[in-house]
Protein backbone atom coordinates (compact mmCIF):
# COMPACT_ATOMS: atom_id res chain seq x y z
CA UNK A 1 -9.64 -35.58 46.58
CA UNK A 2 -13.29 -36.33 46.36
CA UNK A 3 -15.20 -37.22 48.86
CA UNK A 4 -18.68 -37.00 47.72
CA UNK A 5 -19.92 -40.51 47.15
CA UNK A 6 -21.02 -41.71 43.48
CA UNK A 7 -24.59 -42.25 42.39
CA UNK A 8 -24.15 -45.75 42.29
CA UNK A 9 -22.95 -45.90 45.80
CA UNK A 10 -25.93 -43.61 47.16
CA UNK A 11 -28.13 -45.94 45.29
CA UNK A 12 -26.91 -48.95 47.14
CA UNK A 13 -26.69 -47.46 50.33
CA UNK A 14 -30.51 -46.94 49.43
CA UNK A 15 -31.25 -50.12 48.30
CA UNK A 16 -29.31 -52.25 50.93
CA UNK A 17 -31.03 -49.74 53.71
CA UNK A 18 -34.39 -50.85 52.09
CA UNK A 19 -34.18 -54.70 52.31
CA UNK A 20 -32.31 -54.20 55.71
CA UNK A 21 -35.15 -52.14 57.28
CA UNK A 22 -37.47 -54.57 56.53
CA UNK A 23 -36.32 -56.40 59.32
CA UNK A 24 -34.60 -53.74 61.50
CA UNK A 25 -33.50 -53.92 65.30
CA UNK A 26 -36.38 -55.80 66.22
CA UNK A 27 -35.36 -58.37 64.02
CA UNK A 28 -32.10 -58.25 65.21
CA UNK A 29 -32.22 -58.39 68.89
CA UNK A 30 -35.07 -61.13 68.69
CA UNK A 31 -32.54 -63.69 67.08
CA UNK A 32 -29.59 -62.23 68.91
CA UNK A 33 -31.16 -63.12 72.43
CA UNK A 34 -32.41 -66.48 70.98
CA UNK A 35 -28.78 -67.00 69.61
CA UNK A 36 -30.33 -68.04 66.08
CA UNK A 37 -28.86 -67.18 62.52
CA UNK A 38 -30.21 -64.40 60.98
CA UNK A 39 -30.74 -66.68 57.82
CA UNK A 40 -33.72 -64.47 56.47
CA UNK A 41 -32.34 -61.37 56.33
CA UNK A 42 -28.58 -63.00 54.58
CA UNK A 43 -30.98 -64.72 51.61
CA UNK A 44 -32.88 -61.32 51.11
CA UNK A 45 -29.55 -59.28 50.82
CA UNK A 46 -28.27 -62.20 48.61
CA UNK A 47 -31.14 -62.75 46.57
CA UNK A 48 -30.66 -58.62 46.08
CA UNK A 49 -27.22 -59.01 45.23
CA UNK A 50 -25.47 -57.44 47.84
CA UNK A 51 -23.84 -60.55 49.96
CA UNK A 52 -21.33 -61.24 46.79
CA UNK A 53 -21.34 -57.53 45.49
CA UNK A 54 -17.82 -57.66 45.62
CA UNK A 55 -17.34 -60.95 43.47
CA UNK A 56 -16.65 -60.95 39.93
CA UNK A 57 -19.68 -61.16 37.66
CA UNK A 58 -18.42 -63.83 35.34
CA UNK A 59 -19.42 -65.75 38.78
CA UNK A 60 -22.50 -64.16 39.49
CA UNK A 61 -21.25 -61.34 41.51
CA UNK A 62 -21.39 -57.94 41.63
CA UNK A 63 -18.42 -56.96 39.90
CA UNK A 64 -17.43 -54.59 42.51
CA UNK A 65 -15.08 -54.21 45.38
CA UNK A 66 -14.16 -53.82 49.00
CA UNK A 67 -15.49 -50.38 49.14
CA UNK A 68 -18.93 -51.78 47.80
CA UNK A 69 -18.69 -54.48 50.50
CA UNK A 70 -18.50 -51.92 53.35
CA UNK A 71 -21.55 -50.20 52.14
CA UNK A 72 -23.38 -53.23 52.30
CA UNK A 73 -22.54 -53.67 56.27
CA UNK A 74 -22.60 -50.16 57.10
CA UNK A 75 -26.05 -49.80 55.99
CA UNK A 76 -27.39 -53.19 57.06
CA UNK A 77 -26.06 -52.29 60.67
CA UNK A 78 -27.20 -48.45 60.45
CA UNK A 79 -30.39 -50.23 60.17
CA UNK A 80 -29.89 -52.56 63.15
CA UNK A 81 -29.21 -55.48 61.72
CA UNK A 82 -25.33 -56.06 61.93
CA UNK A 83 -24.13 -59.25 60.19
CA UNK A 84 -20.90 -60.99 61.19
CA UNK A 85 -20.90 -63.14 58.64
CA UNK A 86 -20.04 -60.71 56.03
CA UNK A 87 -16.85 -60.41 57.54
CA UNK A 88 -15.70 -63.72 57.01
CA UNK A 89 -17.72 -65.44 54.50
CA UNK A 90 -17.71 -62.28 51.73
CA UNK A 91 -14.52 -60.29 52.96
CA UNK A 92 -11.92 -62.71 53.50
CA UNK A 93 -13.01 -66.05 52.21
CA UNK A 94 -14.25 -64.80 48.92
CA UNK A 95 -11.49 -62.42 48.54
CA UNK A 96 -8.95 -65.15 49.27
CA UNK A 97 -10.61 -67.43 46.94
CA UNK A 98 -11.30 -65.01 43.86
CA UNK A 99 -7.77 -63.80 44.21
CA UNK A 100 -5.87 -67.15 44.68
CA UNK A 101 -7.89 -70.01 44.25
CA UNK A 102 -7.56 -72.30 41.29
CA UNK A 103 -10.08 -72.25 38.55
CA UNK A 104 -12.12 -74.87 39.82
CA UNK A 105 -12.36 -74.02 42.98
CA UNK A 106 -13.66 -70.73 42.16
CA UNK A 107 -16.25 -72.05 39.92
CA UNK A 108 -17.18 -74.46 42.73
CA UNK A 109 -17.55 -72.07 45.39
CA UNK A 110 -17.64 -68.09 44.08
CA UNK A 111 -21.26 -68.93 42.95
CA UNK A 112 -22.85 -69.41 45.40
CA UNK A 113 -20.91 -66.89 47.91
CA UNK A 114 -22.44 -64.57 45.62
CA UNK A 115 -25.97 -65.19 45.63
CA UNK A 116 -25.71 -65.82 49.42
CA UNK A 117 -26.78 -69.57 48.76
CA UNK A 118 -23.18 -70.49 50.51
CA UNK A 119 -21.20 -69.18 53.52
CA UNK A 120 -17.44 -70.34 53.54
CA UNK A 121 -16.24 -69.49 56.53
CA UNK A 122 -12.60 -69.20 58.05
CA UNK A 123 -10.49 -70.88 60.73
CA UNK A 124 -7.41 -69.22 61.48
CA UNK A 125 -6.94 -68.67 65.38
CA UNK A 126 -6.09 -71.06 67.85
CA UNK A 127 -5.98 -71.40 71.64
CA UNK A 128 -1.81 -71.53 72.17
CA UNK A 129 -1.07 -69.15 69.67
CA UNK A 130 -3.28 -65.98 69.74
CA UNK A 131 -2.44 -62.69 67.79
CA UNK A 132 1.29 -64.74 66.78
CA UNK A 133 0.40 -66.73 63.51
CA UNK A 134 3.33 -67.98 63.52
CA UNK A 135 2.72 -70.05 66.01
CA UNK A 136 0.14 -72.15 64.60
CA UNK A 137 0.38 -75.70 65.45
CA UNK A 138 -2.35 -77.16 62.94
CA UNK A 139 -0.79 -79.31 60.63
CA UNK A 140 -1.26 -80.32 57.11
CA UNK A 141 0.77 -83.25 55.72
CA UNK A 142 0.77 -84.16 51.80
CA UNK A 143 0.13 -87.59 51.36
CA UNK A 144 -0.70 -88.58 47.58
CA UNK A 145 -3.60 -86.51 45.82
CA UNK A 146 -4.53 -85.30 49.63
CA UNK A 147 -3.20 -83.03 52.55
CA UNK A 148 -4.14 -84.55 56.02
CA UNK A 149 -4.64 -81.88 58.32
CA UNK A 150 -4.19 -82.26 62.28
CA UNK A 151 -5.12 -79.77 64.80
CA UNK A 152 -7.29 -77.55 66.87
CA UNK A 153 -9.07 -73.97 65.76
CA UNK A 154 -10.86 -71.98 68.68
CA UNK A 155 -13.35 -68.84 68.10
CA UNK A 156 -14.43 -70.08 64.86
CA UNK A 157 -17.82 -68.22 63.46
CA UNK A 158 -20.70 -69.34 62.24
CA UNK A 159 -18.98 -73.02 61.31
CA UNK A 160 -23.02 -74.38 62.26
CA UNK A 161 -24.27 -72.13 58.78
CA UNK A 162 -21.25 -73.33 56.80
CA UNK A 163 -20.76 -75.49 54.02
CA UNK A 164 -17.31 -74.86 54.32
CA UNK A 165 -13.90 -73.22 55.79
CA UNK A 166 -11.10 -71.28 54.44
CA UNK A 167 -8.17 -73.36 57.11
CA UNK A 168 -4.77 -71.84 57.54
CA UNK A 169 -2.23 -74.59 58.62
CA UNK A 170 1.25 -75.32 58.88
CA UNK A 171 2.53 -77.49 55.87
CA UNK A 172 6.19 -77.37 56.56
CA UNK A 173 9.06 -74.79 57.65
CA UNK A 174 11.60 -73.03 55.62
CA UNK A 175 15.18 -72.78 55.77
CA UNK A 176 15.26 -70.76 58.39
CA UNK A 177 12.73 -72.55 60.58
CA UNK A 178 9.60 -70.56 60.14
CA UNK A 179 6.47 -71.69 59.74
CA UNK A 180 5.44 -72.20 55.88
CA UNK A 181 1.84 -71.87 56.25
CA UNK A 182 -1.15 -73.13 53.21
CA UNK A 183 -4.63 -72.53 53.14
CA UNK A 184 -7.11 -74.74 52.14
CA UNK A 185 -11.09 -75.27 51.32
CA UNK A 186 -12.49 -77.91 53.86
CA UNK A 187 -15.90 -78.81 54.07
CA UNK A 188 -17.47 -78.61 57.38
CA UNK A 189 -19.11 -82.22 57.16
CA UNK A 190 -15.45 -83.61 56.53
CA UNK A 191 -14.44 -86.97 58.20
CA UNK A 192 -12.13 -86.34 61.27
CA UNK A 193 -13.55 -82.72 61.70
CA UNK A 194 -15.32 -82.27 65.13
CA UNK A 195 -17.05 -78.96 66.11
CA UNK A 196 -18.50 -78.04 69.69
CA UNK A 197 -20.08 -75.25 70.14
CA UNK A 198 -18.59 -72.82 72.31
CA UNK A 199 -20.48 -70.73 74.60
CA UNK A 200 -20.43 -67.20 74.71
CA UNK A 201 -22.27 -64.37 77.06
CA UNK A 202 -22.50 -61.75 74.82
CA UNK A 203 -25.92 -61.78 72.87
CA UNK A 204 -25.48 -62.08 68.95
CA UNK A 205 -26.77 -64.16 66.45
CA UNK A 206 -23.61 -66.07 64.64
CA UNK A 207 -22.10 -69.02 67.24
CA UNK A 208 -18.47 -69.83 68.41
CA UNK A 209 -16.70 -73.46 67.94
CA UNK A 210 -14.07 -75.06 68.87
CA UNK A 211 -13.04 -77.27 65.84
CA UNK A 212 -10.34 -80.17 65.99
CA UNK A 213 -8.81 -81.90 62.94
CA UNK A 214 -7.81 -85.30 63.34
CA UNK A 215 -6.61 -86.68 60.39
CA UNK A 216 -9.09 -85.24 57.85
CA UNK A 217 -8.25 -85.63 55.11
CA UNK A 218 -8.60 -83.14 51.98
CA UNK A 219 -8.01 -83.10 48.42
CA UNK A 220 -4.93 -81.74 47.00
CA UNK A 221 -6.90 -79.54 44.41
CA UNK A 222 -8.72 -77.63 47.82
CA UNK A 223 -5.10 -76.15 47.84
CA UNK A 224 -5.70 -72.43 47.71
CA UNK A 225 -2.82 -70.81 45.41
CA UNK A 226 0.64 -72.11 46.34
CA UNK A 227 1.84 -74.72 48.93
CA UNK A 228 3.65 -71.91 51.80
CA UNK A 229 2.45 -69.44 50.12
CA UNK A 230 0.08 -68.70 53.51
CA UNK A 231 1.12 -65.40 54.64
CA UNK A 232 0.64 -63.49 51.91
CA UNK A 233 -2.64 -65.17 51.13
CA UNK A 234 -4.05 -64.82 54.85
CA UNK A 235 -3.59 -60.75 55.02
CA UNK A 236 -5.61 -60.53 51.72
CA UNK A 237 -8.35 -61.20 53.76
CA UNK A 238 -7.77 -60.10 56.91
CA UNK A 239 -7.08 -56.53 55.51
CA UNK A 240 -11.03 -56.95 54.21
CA UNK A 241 -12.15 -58.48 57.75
CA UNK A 242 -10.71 -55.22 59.68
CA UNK A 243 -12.19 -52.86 56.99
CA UNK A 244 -15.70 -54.87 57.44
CA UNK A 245 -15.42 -55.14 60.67
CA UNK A 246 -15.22 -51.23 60.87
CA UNK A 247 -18.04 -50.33 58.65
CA UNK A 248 -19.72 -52.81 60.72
CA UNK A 249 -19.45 -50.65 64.01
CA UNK A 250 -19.83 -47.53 62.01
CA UNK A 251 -23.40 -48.73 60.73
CA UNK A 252 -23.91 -49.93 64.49
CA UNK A 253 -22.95 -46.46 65.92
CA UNK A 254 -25.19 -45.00 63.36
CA UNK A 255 -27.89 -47.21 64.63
CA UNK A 256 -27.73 -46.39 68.72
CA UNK A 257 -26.91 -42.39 67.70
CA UNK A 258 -30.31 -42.44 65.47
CA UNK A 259 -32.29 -44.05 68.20
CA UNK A 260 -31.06 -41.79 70.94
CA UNK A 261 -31.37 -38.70 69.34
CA UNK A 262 -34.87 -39.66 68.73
CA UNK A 263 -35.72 -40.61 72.10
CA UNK A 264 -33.78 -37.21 73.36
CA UNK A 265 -36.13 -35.43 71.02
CA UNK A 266 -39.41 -37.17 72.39
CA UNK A 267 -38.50 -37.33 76.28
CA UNK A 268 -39.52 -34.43 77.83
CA UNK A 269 -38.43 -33.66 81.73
CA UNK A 270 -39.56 -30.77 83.27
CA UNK A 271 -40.93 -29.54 80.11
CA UNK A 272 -38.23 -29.66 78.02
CA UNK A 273 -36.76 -32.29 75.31
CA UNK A 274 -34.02 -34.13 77.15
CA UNK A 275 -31.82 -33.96 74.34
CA UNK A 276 -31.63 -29.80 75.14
CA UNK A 277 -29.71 -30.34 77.96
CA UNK A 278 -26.11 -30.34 76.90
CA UNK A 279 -25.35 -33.09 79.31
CA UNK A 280 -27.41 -35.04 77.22
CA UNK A 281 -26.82 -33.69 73.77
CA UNK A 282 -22.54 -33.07 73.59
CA UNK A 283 -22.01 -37.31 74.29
CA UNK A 284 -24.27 -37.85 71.61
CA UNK A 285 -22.47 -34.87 69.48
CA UNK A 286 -18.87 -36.13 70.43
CA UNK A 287 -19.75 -39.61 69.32
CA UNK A 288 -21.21 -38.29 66.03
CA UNK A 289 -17.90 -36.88 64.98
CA UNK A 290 -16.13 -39.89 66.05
CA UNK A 291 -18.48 -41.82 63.91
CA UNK A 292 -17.60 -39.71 61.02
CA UNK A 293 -13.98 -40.16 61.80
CA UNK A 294 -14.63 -43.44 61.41
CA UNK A 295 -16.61 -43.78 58.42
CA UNK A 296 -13.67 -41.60 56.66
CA UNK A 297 -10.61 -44.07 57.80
CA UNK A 298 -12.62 -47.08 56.51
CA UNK A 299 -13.75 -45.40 53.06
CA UNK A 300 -9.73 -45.01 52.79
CA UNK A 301 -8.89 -48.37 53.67
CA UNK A 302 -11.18 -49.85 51.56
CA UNK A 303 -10.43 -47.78 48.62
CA UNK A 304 -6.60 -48.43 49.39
CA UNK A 305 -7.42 -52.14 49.17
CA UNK A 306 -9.48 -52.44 45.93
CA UNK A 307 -6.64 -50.66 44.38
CA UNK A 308 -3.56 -52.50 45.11
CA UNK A 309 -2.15 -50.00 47.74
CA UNK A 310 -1.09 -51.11 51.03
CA UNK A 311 -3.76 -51.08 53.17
CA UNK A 312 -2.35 -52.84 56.57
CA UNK A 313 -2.67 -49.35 58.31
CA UNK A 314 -5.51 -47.92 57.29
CA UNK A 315 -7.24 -50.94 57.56
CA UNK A 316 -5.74 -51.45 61.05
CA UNK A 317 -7.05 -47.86 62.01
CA UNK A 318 -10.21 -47.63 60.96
CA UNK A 319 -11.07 -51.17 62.81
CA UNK A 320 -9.98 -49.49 66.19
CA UNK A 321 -11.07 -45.80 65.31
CA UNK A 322 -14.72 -47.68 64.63
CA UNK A 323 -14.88 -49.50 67.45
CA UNK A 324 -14.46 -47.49 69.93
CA UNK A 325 -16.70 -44.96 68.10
CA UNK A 326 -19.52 -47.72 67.90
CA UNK A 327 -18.82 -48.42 71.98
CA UNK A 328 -18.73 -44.37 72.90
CA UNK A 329 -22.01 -43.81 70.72
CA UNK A 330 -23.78 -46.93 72.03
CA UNK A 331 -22.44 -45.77 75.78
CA UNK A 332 -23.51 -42.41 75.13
CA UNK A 333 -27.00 -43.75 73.53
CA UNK A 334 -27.61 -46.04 76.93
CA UNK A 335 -26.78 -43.08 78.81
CA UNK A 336 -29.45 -41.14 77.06
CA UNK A 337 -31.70 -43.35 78.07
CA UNK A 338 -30.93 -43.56 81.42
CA UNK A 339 -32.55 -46.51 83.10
CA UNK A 340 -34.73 -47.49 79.88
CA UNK A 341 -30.93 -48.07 78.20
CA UNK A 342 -30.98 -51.32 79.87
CA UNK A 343 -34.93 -52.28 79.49
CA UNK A 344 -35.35 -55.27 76.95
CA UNK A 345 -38.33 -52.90 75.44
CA UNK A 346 -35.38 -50.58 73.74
CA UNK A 347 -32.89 -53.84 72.67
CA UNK A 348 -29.37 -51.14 72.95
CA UNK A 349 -27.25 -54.05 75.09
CA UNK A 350 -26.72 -56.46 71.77
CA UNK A 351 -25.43 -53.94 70.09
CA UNK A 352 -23.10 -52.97 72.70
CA UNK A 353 -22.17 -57.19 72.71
CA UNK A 354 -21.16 -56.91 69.01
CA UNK A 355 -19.40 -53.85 69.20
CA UNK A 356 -17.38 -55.22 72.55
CA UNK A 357 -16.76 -58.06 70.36
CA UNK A 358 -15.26 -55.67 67.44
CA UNK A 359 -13.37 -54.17 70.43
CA UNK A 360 -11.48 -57.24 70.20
CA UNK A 361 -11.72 -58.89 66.94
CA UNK A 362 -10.42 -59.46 64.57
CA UNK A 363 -7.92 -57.86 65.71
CA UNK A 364 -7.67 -56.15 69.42
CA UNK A 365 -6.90 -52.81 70.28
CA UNK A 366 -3.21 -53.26 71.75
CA UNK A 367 -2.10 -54.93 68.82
CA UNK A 368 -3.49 -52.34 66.43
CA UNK A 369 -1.46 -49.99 68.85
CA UNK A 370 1.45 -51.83 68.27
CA UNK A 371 1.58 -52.02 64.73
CA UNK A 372 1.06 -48.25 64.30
CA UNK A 373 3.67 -47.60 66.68
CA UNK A 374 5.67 -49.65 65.24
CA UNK A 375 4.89 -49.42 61.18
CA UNK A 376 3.31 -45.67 61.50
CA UNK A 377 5.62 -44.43 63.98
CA UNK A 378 9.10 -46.09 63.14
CA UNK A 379 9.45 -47.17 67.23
CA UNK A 380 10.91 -50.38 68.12
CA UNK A 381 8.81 -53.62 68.48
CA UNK A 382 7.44 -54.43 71.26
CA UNK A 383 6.91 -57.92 70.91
């Protein structure tokens, strides 16, 4: 085993953490309270290569993988500027595409996912069927050289910055009665396809719809891969959302550690540095080491993934081992703080939106629990 990272890694860790700081947590927290895209900062990292460094280069990508892809949201949070976006639009939906999509609709869309020109997002959960996918009740019907797709997605990201989404839908059952679910490229300004935007308190950048399908209809060659062939298709990329998704809150519990060790280091009470007071420093310590944890699980996962291994439960462990690291270290930074943790002047309460957000998706907590109880631990399911 070798755990010390490559050159070429180091190097982008370097380079993303450059374009990334030039914006930084000011940046951040100024469009996350405004609830505006941070549109700047995704053309910089694509223009730099790093929003499609895990596409192939015969499309313009960076010829790397899922482990690459982490870096590139580890260090753009660590710097304080998290982006959701890379979980959908360059984890799953370009994964999903490069891996099963047809040869045209690669060439129509991998482009521009990797120079950061396009965002495909993806549209998978809905309001009656939660965590059970096979209870999806959006439809897709074949009728000629089209599929007409009926239904209703809720929670979808970013669908306002799209020019298009990945849909999961029901296009018939099998012999046994189970769902025989497709996937398919729909473009956002489709005919039939309504979006409202739905509300959310927490204060982060991307936007929430509600999207309902009624009757649009879509070309037979935006088939992804094989009619059914759904399942199999859909944890391709949600395997690369959850390993994201963690290096996500690991860069973000990098981020609130760094500025509350500096701010233990500069506060001085009774003459002392705060941050000399074990009540102040073993939190912070505790969260470090969790954050490492973290960081470890997802390098695994990732590496399982870009070489063919199952990844379901490393994947599913390092999205709940960096979550809650990224909520005890932002906890533990607000702490730290004391009251200035929740002054606008120090901008730590986005943060802790997004990772409460992680907490949950894409996957929450109890179900991760259940699957390694289940898969890890050979108990019986629970559900």
């Amino acid at each position: 085993m070798d755990f010390a990272e490559t050159d070429e890694h180091r190097d982008l860790r370097a380079a993303v953490a450059a374009v990334a700081g030039d914006f930084g947590g000011a940046y951040f927290v100024e469009r996350a309270r405004a609830g505006e895209p941070t549109t700047e900062l995704w053309d910089a990292l694509g223009k730099s290569g790093f929003v499609g460094v895990n596409i192939p280069e015969e499309y313009g990508g960076g010829g790397g993988g899922l482990v690459e892809l982490a870096l590139v949201c580890e260090e753009a949070a660590a710097q304080g500027a998290p982006l959701l976006l890379l979980l959908v639009s360059s984890a799953i939906s370009a994964e999903v595409i490069a891996e099963f999509g047809s040869a045209e609709l690669k060439q129509r869309w991998l482009p521009g996912l990797a120079d950061g020109s396009t965002k495909v997002v993806f549209a998978i959960t809905e309001p009656d069927a939660g965590s059970n996918t096979h209870r999806l009740s959006t439809t897709a019907v074949r009728d000629g050289d089209h599929w007409v797709l009926n239904g209703t997605k809720h929670y979808i990201s970013g669908v306002d910055e799209a020019e298009a989404l990945v849909v999961v839908a029901r296009s018939g059952r099998d012999d046994a009665g189970n769902a025989r679910l497709s996937l398919f490229v729909v473009d956002t300004d489709a005919p039939g396809l309504q979006r409202t935007h739905l509300p959310v308190d927490i204060q982060v950048p991307e936007k929430q719809f509600v999207l309902h399908f009624d009757d649009v209809r879509v070309p037979a060659a935006n088939l992804i891969g094989e009619e059914g062939a759904g399942f199999r298709q859909v944890f391709h990329g949600l395997n690369p959302e959850r390993i994201t998704g963690a290096a996500v809150c690991v860069g973000v519990a990098r981020y609130a550690l760094a500025q509350a060790a500096r701010y233990a280091g500069d506060r001085r009470v009774w003459d002392t540095p705060i941050g000399a007071h074990q009540g102040v420093s073993h939190p912070l310590a505790k969260a470090a080491i969790e954050t490492e944890l973290a960081a470890l699980m997802t390098r695994k996962a990732a590496w399982c993934h870009d070489h063919g291994l199952p990844a379901g439960e490393a994947s599913n462990m390092a999205k709940y081992a960096a979550a809650e690291a990224a909520l005890n270290a932002l906890d533990a930074a607000i702490q730290t703080h004391g009251g200035n943790g929740l002054a606008r002047e120090y901008g730590l309460l986005p943060y802790w939106g997004m990772a409460r957000l992680l907490r949950i998706a894409p996957v929450n907590r109890e179900m991760i629990l259940n699957f390694v109880a289940q898969h890890t631990l050979g108990l019986p399911k629970s559900y």
